[in-house]
Protein backbone atom coordinates (compact mmCIF):
# COMPACT_ATOMS: atom_id res chain seq x y z
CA UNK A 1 -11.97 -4.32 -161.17
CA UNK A 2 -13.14 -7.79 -159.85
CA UNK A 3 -16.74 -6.58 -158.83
CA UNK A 4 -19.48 -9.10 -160.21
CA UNK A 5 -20.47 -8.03 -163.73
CA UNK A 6 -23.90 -6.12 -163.67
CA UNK A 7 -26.58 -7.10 -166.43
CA UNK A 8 -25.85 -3.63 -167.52
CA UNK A 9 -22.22 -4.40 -168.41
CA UNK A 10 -23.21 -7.97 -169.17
CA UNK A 11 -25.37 -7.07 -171.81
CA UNK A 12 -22.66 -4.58 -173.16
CA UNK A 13 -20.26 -7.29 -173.47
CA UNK A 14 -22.54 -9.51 -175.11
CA UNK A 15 -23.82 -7.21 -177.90
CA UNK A 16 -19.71 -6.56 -178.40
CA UNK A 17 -19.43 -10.18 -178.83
CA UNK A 18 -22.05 -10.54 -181.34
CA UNK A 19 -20.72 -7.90 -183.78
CA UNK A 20 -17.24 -9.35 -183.23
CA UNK A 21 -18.52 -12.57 -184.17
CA UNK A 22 -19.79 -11.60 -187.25
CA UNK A 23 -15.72 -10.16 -188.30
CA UNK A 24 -13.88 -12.58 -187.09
CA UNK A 25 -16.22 -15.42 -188.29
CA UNK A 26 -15.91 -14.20 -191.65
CA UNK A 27 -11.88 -14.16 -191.56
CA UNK A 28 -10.53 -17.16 -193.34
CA UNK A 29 -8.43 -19.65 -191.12
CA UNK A 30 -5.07 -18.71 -191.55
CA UNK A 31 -6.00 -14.95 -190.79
CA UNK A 32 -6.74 -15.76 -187.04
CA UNK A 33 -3.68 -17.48 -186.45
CA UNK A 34 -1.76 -14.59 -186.05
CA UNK A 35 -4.12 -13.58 -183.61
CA UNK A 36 -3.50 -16.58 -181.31
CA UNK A 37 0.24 -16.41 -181.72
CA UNK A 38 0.03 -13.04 -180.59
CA UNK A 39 -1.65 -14.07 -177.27
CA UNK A 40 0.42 -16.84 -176.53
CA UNK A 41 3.02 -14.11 -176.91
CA UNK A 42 2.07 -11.75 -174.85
CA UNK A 43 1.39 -14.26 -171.94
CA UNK A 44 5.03 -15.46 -172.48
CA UNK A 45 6.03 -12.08 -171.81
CA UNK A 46 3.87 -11.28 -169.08
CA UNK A 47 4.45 -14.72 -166.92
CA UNK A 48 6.86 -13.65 -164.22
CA UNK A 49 4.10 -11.18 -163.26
CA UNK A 50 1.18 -13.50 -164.06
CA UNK A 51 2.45 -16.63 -162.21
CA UNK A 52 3.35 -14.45 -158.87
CA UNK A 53 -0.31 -13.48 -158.67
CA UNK A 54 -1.48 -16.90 -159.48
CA UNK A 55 1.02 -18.37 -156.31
CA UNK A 56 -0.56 -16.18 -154.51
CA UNK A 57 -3.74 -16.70 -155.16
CA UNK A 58 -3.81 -20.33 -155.61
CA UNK A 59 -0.58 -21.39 -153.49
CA UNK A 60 0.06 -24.25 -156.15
CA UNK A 61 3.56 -23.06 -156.33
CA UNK A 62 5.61 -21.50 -158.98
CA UNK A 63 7.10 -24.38 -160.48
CA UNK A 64 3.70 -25.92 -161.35
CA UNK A 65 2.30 -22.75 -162.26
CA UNK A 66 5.44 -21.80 -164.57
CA UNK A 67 4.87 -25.35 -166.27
CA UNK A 68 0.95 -24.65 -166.74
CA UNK A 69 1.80 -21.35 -168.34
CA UNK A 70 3.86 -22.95 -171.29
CA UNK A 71 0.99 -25.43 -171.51
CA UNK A 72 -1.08 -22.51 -171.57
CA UNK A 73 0.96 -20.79 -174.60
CA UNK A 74 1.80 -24.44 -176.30
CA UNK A 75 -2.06 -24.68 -176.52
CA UNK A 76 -3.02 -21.42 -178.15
CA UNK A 77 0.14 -22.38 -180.77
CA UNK A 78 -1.12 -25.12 -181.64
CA UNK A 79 -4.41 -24.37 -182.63
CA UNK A 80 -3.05 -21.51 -184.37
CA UNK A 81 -1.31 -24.59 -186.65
CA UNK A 82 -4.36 -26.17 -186.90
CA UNK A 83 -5.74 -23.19 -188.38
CA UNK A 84 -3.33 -22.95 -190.95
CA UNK A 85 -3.38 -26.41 -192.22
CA UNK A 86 -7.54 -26.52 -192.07
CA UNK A 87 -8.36 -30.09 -191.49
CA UNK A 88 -10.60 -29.22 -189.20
CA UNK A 89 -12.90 -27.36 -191.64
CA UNK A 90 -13.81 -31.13 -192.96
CA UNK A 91 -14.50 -29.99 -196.37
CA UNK A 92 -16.03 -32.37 -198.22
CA UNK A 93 -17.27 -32.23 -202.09
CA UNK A 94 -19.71 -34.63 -203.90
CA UNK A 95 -20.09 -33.77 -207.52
CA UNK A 96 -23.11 -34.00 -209.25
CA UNK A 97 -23.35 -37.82 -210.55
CA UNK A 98 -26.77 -38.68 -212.65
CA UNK A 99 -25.88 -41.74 -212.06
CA UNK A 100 -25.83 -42.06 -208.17
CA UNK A 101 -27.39 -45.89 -207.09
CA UNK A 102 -29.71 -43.74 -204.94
CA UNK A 103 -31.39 -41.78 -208.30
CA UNK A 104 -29.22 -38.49 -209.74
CA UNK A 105 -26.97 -36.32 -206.52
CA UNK A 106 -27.08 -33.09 -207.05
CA UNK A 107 -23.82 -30.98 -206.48
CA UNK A 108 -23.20 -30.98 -202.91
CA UNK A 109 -20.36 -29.69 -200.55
CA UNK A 110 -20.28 -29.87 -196.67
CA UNK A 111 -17.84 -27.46 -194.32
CA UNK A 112 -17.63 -26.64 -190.71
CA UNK A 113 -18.97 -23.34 -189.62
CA UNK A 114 -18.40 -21.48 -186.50
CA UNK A 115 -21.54 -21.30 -183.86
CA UNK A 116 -21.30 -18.04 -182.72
CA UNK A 117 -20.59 -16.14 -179.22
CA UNK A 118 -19.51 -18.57 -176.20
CA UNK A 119 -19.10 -18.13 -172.55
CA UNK A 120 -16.36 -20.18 -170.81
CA UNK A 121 -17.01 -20.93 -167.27
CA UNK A 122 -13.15 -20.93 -165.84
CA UNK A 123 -12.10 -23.68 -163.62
CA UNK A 124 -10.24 -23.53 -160.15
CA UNK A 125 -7.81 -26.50 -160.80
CA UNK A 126 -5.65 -25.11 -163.55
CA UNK A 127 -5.62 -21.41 -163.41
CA UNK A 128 -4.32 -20.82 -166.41
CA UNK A 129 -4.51 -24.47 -168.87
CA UNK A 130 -8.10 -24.21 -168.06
CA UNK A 131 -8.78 -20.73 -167.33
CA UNK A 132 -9.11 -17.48 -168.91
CA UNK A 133 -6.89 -18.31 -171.59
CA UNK A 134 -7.14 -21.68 -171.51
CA UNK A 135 -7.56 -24.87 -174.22
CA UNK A 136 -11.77 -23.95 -173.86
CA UNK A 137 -10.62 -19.96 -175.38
CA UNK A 138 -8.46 -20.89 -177.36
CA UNK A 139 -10.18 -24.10 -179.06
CA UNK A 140 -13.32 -21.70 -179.60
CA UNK A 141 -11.24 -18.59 -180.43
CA UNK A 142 -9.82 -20.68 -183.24
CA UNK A 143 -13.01 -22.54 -184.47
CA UNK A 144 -14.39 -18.53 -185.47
CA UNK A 145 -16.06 -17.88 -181.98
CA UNK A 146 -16.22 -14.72 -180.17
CA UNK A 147 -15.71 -15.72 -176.06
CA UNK A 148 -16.53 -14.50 -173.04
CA UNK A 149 -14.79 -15.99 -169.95
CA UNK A 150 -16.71 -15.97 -166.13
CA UNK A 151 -14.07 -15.67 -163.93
CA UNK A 152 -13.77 -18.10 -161.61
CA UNK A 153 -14.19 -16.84 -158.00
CA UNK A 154 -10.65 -18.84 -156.93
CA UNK A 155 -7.94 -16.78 -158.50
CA UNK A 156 -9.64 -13.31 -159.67
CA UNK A 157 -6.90 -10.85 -159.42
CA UNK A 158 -5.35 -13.33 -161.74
CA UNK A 159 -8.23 -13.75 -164.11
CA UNK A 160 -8.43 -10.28 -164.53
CA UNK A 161 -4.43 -9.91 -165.42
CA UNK A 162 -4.48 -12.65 -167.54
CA UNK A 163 -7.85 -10.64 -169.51
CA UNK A 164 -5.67 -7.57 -169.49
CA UNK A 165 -2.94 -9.74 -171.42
CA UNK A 166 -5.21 -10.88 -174.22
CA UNK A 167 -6.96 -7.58 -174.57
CA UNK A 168 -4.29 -5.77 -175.29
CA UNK A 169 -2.58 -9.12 -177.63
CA UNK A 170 -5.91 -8.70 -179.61
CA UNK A 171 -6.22 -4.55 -180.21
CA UNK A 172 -2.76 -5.03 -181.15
CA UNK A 173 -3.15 -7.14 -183.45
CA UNK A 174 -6.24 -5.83 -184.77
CA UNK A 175 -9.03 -8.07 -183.75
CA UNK A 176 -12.23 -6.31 -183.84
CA UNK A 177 -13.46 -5.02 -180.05
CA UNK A 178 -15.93 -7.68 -178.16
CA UNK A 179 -13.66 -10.64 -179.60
CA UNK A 180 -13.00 -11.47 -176.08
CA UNK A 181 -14.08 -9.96 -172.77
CA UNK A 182 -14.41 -11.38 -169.09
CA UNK A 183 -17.44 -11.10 -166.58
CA UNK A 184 -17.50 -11.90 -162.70
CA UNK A 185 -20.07 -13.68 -160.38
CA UNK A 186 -22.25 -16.09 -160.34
CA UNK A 187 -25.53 -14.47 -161.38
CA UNK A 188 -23.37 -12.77 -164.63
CA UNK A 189 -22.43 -16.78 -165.59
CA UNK A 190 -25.96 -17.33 -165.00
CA UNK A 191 -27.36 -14.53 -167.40
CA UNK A 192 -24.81 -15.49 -169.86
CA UNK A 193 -26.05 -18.82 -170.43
CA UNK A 194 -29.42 -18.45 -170.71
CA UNK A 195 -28.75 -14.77 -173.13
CA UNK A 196 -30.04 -15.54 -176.73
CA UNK A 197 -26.64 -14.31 -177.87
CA UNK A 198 -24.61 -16.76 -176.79
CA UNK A 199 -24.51 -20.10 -178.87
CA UNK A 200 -22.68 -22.73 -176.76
CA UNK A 201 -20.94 -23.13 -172.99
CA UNK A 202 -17.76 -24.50 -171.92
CA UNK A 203 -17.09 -25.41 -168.23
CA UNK A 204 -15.10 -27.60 -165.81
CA UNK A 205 -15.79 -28.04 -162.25
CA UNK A 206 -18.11 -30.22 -160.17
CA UNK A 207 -20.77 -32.00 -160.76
CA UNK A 208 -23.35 -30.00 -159.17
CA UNK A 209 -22.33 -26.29 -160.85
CA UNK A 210 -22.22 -28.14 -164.33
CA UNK A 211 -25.55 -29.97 -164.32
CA UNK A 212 -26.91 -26.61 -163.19
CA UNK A 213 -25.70 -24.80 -165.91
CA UNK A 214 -26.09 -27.62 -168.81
CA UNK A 215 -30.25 -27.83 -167.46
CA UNK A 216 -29.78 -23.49 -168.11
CA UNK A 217 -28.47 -24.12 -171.25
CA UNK A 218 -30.31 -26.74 -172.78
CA UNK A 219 -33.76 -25.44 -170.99
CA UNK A 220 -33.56 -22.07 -173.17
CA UNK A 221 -36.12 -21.51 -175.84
CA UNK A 222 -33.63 -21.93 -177.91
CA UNK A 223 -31.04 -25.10 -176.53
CA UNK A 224 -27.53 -24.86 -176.76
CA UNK A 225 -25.10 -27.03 -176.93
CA UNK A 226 -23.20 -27.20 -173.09
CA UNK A 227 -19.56 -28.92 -173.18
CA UNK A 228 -19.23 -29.65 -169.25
CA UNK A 229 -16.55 -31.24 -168.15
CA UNK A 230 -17.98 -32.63 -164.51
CA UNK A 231 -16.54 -35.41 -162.50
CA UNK A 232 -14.56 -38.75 -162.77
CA UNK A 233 -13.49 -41.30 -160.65
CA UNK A 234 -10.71 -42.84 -163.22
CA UNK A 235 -10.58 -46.09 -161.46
CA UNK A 236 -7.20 -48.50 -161.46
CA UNK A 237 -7.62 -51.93 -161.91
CA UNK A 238 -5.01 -54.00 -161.16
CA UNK A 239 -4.64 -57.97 -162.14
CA UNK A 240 -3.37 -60.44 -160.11
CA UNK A 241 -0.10 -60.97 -161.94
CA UNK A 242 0.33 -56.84 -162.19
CA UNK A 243 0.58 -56.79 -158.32
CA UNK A 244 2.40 -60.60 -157.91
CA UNK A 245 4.92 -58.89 -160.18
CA UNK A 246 5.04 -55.41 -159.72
CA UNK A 247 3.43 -54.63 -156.20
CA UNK A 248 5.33 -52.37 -154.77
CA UNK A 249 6.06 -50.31 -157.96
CA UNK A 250 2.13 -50.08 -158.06
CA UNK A 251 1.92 -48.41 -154.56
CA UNK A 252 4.33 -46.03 -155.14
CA UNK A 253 3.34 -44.91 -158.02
CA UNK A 254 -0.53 -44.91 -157.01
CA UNK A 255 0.37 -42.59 -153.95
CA UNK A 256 2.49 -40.15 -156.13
CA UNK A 257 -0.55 -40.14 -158.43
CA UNK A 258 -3.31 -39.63 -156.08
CA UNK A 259 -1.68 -36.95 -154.16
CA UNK A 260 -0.16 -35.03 -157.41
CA UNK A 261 -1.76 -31.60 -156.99
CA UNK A 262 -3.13 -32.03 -153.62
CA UNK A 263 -5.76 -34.78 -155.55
CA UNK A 264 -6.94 -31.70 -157.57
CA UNK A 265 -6.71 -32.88 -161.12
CA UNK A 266 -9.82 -34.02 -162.60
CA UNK A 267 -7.78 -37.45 -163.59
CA UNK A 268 -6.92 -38.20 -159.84
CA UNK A 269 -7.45 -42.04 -159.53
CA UNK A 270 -9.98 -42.15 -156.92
CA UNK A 271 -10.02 -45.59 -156.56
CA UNK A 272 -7.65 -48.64 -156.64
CA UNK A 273 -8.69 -52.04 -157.13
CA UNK A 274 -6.26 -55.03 -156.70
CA UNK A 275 -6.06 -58.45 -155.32
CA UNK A 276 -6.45 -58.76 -151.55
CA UNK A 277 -4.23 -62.26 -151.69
CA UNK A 278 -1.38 -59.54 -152.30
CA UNK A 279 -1.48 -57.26 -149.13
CA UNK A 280 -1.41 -54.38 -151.68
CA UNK A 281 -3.53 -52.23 -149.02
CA UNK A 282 -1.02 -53.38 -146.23
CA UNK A 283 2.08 -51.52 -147.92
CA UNK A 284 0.09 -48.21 -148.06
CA UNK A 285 -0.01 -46.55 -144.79
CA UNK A 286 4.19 -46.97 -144.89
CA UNK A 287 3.99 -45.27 -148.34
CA UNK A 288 2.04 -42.48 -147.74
CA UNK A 289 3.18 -38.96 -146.95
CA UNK A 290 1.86 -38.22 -143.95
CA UNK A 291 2.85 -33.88 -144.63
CA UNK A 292 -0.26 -31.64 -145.05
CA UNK A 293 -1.16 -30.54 -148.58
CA UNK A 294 -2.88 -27.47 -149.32
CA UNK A 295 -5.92 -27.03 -151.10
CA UNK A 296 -7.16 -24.34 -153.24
CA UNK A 297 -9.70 -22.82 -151.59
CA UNK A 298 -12.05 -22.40 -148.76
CA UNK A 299 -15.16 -23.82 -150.40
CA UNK A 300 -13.09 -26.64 -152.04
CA UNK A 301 -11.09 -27.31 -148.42
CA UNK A 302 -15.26 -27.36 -147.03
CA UNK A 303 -16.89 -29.90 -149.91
CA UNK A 304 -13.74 -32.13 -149.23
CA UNK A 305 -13.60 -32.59 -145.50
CA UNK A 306 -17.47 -33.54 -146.02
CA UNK A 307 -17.13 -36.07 -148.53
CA UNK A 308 -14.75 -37.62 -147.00
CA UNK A 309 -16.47 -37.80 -144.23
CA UNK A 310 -19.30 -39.03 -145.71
CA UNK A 311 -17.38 -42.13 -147.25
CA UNK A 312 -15.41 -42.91 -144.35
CA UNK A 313 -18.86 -43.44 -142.71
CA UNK A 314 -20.15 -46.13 -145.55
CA UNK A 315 -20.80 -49.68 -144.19
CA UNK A 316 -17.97 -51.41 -145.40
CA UNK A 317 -15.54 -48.84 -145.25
CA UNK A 318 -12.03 -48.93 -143.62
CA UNK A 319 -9.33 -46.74 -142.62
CA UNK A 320 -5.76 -47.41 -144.30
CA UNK A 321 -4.31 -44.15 -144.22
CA UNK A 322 -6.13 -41.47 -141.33
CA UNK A 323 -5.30 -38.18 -142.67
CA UNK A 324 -6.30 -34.87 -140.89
CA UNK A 325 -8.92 -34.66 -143.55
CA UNK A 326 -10.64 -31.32 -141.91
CA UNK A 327 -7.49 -29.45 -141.34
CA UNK A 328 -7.08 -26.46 -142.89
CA UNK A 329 -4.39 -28.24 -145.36
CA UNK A 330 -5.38 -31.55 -144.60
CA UNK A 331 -3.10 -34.40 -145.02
CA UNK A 332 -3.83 -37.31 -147.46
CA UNK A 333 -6.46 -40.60 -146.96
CA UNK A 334 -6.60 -43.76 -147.97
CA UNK A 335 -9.71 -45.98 -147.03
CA UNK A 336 -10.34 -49.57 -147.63
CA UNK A 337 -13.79 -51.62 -149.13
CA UNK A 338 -13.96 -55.02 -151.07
CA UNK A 339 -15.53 -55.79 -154.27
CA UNK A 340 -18.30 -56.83 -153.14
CA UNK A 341 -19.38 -54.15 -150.74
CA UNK A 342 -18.70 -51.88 -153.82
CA UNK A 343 -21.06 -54.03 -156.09
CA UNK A 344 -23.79 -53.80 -153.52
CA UNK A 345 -23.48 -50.11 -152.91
CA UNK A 346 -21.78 -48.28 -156.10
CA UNK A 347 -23.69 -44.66 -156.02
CA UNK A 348 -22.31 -44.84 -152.52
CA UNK A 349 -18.60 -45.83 -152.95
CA UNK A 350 -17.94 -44.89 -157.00
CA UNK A 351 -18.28 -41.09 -155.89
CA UNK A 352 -15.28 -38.17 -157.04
CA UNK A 353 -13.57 -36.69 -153.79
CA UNK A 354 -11.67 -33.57 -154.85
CA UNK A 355 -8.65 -33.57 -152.84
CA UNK A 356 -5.83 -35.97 -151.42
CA UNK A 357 -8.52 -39.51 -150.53
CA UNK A 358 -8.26 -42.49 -152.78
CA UNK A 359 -10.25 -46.21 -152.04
CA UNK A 360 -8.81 -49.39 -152.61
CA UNK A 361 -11.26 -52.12 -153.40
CA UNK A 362 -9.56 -55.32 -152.58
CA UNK A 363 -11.40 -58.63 -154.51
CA UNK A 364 -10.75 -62.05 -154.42
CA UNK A 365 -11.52 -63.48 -157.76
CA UNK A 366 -10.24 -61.35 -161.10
CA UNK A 367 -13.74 -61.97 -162.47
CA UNK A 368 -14.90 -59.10 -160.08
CA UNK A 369 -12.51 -56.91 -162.07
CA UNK A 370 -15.38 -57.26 -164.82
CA UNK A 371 -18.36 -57.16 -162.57
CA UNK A 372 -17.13 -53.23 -161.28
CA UNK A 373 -16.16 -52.54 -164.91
CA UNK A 374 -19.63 -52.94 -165.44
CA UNK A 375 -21.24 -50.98 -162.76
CA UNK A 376 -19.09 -48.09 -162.90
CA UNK A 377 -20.69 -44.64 -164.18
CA UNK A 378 -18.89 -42.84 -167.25
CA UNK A 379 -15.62 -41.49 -167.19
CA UNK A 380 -12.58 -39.49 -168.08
CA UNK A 381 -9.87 -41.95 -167.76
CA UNK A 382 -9.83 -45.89 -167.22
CA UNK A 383 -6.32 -47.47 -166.32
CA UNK A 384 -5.22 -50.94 -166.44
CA UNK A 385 -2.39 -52.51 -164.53
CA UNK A 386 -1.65 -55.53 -166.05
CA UNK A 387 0.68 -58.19 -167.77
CA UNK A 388 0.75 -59.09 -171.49
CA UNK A 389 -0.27 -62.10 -170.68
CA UNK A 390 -3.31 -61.45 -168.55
CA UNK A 391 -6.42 -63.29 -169.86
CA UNK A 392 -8.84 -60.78 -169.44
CA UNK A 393 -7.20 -57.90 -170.42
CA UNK A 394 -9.37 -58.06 -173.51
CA UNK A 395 -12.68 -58.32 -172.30
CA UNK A 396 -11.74 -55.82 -169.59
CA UNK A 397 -10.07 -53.44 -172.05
CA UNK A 398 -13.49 -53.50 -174.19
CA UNK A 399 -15.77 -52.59 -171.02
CA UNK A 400 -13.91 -49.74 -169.98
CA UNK A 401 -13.90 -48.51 -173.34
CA UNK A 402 -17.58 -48.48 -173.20
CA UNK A 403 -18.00 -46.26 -169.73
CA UNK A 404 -14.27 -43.65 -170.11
CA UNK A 405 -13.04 -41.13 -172.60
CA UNK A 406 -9.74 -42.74 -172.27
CA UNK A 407 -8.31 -45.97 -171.44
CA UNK A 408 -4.53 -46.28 -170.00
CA UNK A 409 -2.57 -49.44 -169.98
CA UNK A 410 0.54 -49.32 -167.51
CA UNK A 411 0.30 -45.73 -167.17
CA UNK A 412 -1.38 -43.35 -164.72
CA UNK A 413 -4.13 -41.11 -165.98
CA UNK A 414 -2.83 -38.04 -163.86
CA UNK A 415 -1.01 -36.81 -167.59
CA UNK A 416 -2.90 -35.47 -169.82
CA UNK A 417 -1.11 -34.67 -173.10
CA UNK A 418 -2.40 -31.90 -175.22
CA UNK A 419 -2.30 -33.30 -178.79
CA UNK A 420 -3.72 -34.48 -181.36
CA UNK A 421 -5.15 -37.93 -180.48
CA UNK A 422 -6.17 -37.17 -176.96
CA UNK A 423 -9.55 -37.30 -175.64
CA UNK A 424 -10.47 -35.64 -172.35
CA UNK A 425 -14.02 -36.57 -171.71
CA UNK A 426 -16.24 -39.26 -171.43
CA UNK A 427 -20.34 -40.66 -170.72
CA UNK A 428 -21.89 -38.48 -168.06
CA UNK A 429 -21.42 -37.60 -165.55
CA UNK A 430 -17.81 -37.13 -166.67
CA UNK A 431 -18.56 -34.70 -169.34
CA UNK A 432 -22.09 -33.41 -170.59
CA UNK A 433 -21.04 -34.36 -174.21
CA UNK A 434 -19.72 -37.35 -174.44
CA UNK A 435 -18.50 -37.56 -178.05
CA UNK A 436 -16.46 -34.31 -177.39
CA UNK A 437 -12.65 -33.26 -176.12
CA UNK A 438 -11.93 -30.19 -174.11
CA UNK A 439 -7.80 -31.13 -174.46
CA UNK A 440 -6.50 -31.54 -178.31
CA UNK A 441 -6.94 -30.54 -181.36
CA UNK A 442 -10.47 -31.95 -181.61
CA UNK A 443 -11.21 -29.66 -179.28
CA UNK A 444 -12.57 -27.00 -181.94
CA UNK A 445 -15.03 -29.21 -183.33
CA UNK A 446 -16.99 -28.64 -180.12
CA UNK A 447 -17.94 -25.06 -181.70
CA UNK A 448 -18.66 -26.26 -184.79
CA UNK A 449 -21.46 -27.07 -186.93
CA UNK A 450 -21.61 -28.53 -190.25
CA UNK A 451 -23.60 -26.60 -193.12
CA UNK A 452 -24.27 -28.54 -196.68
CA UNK A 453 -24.19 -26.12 -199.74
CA UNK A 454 -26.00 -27.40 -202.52
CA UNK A 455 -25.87 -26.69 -206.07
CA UNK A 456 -24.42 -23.33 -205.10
CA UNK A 457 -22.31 -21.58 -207.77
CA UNK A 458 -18.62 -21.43 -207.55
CA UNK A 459 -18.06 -17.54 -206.53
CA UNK A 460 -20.77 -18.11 -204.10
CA UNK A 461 -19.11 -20.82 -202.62
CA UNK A 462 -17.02 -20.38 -199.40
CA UNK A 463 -13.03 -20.91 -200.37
CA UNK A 464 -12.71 -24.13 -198.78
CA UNK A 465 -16.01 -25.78 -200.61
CA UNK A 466 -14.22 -23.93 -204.60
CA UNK A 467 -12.94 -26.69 -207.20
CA UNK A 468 -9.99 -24.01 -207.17
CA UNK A 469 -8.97 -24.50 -203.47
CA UNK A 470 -7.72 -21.09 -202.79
CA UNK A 471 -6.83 -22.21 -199.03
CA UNK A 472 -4.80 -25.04 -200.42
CA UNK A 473 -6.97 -27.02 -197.95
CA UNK A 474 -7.28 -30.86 -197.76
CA UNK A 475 -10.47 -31.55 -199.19
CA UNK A 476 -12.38 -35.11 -199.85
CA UNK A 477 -14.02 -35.31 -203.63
CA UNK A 478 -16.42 -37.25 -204.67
């Protein structure tokens, strides 16, 4: 059943959680990685059945949506290997020295524990890589947490088949009951939030929904800690010599970028800056398909035909590319502003339109390249188009640093590789925590919280803090 969750049944499922929290938080590492290599399991069985519901349900096509499932199952895998070699825990041990330059340290000896119960608001986008089984369930799942997932309202017959998949992975395996569990509606993602039971929230989506929730969550008498993941431009700058050189390599791959998805990935470059000397913006209306792409859902298809309304009515604004941008699978947009119509308006022009639209911002002088690195607002991705020898691919390089999660040279931010050195997330209002990940192995630390032990005999020690190391743990001493 898909019927919203009733505070009845939502309460039920949170007291579950809470006991199952206290198991499973208890299990050392290495015990609950079984556990998520028996979910990725099961979802590799199950994925002929899951990705026909999710086509149609979605209409991202089967190809995509068989790709997203082995992200899906690579993810849970590799956490489960993170669990086993437990790095993560950051154990740490300081002996006792009497002769510390600070005055005598006592014994001391710093972990990471697990927070507690979490609700995962699902996202739209990726139906299953960020769903109900996706890199926010299984980072948390992994880190000791209990979860409970809120549906999201775009796929639910395929939420609910995926939950049926990792319920029956987890009895199996013998997790205890309430370990995970799934709610619908808006007012049960509400209640969730705010219930003292639940310790942190995970979420991607817009800008609007997150803030909402993150003022729920950090508003309660007791604040948690909210990992949104909200809304990004991921601007392109391109350099003079980039587009002298490499123009019509740019273009292409720009358009394949922007459109990948129907413009639905969170890492969509939204807007394209390059030199107007090159007549970049004149070779896109040739190189863009004019064939309708369609869009997730009705709400989604609604906010989009709006905003791009709304932009393509800015003063400054010009149309490259006039795609049927109300249509019912609208076809994609390009408009057209300079660099300095962007400077003098930026909360009207540096705005995130989900869907097929892009900008280019043509300038004249490459010193304007800095100028909009420094008025831009934080976000997920960065991306540079330049030439070795650029001279001020430095200085640019070390701005966007300071406003995006992650900064791309030559490359195209539309990837996003799940390992151990990414970072998906940036300043707000990209993310509500900026010096989190919701992709990679960091990921777990989000549901994490150091505790110091000090002085604390050895047998009352957790494993990974004992002189012994019975984990076999890395561990930093002294």
């Amino acid at each position: 059943m898909t019927d919203a969750t009733t505070p009845q049944a939502l309460a039920h499922k949170l007291d579950a959680a809470a006991g199952a929290f206290e198991r499973w938080s208890r299990l050392q590492p290495a015990d609950r990685a079984p556990l998520l290599e028996a979910i990725a399991s099961a979802l590799e069985d199950a994925a002929p059945k899951l990705v026909a519901i999710a086509d149609e349900e979605t209409s991202l096509g089967q190809t995509r949506l068989r790709n997203e499932v082995v992200r899906t199952v690579f993810q849970l895998r590799l956490f489960a290997r993170v669990l086993t070699r437990g790095e993560y825990l950051g154990a740490t041990i300081d002996h006792a020295d009497p002769g510390w330059p600070m005055g005598p340290r006592p014994d001391l000896r710093r972990v990471l524990e697990p927070l507690g119960p979490v609700v995962v608001f699902a996202a739209s986008n990726f139906p299953f890589a960020f769903s109900v089984a996706g890199g926010d369930t299984a980072s948390a799942l992994a880190a000791g947490c209990s979860v409970v997932v809120k549906a999201h309202s775009g796929h639910p017959r395929l939420s609910m088949a995926t939950a049926e998949v990792v319920h029956h992975a987890l009895r199996s395996a013998g997790a205890p009951e309430g370990l995970f569990d799934i709610i619908f509606g808006t007012e049960a993602g509400r209640g969730a939030i705010v219930d003292p039971r639940v310790k942190a929230g995970a979420f991607t989506g817009s800008i609007e929904a997150g803030r909402a929730l993150f003022d729920l969550a950090t508003g309660r008498p007791e604040p948690i800690p909210f990992f949104g993941e909200l809304g990004s431009v991921n601007p392109v700058f391109v350099t003079k010599a980039a587009a002298e050189r490499r123009g019509p390599a740019i273009v292409s791959e720009f358009v394949g970028s922007f459109t990948l998805g129907a413009g639905q990935f969170c890492t969509k470059p939204g807007i394209l800056l390059v030199p107007a000397s090159a007549g970049l913006a004149d070779r896109l209306p040739g190189a863009v398909p004019g064939k309708p792409l369609t869009l997730l859902n009705d709400r989604i298809r609604t906010s989009y035909a709006r905003a791009v309304q709304e932009l393509r009515d800015t003063a400054g604004v010009r149309v490259l590319v006039s795609g049927d941008h109300t249509a019912t699978d609208p076809s994609p947009t390009v408009l057209c502003t300079t660099s300095a119509e962007l400077l003098a308006d930026p909360d009207a022009l540096i705005r995130e339109v989900f869907g097929p639209t892009a900008l280019v911002v043509e300038y004249a002088e490459e010193g304007e390249l800095l100028e909009v690195a420094k008025v831009i607002d934080g976000q997920l991705t960065a991306s540079i188009q330049g030439e070795d020898d650029d001279t001020i691919a430095a200085e640019l390089i070390g701005l966007l640093a300071a406003k995006a999660g992650r900064v791309l040279w030559n490359q195209w931010p539309t990837g996003v590789s799940v390992t151990h050195a990414q970072q998906h997330g940036g300043p707000y209002p990209s993310t509500t925590a900026p010096a989190t990940t919701s992709v990679g192995t960091e990921a777990i630390s989000r549901f994490l919280r150091p505790v110091a032990y000090q002085n604390v005999p050895q047998h009352l020690l957790p494993p990974a803090l004992r002189d012994t190391n019975p984990l076999g743990i890395p561990q930093r001493v002294s």
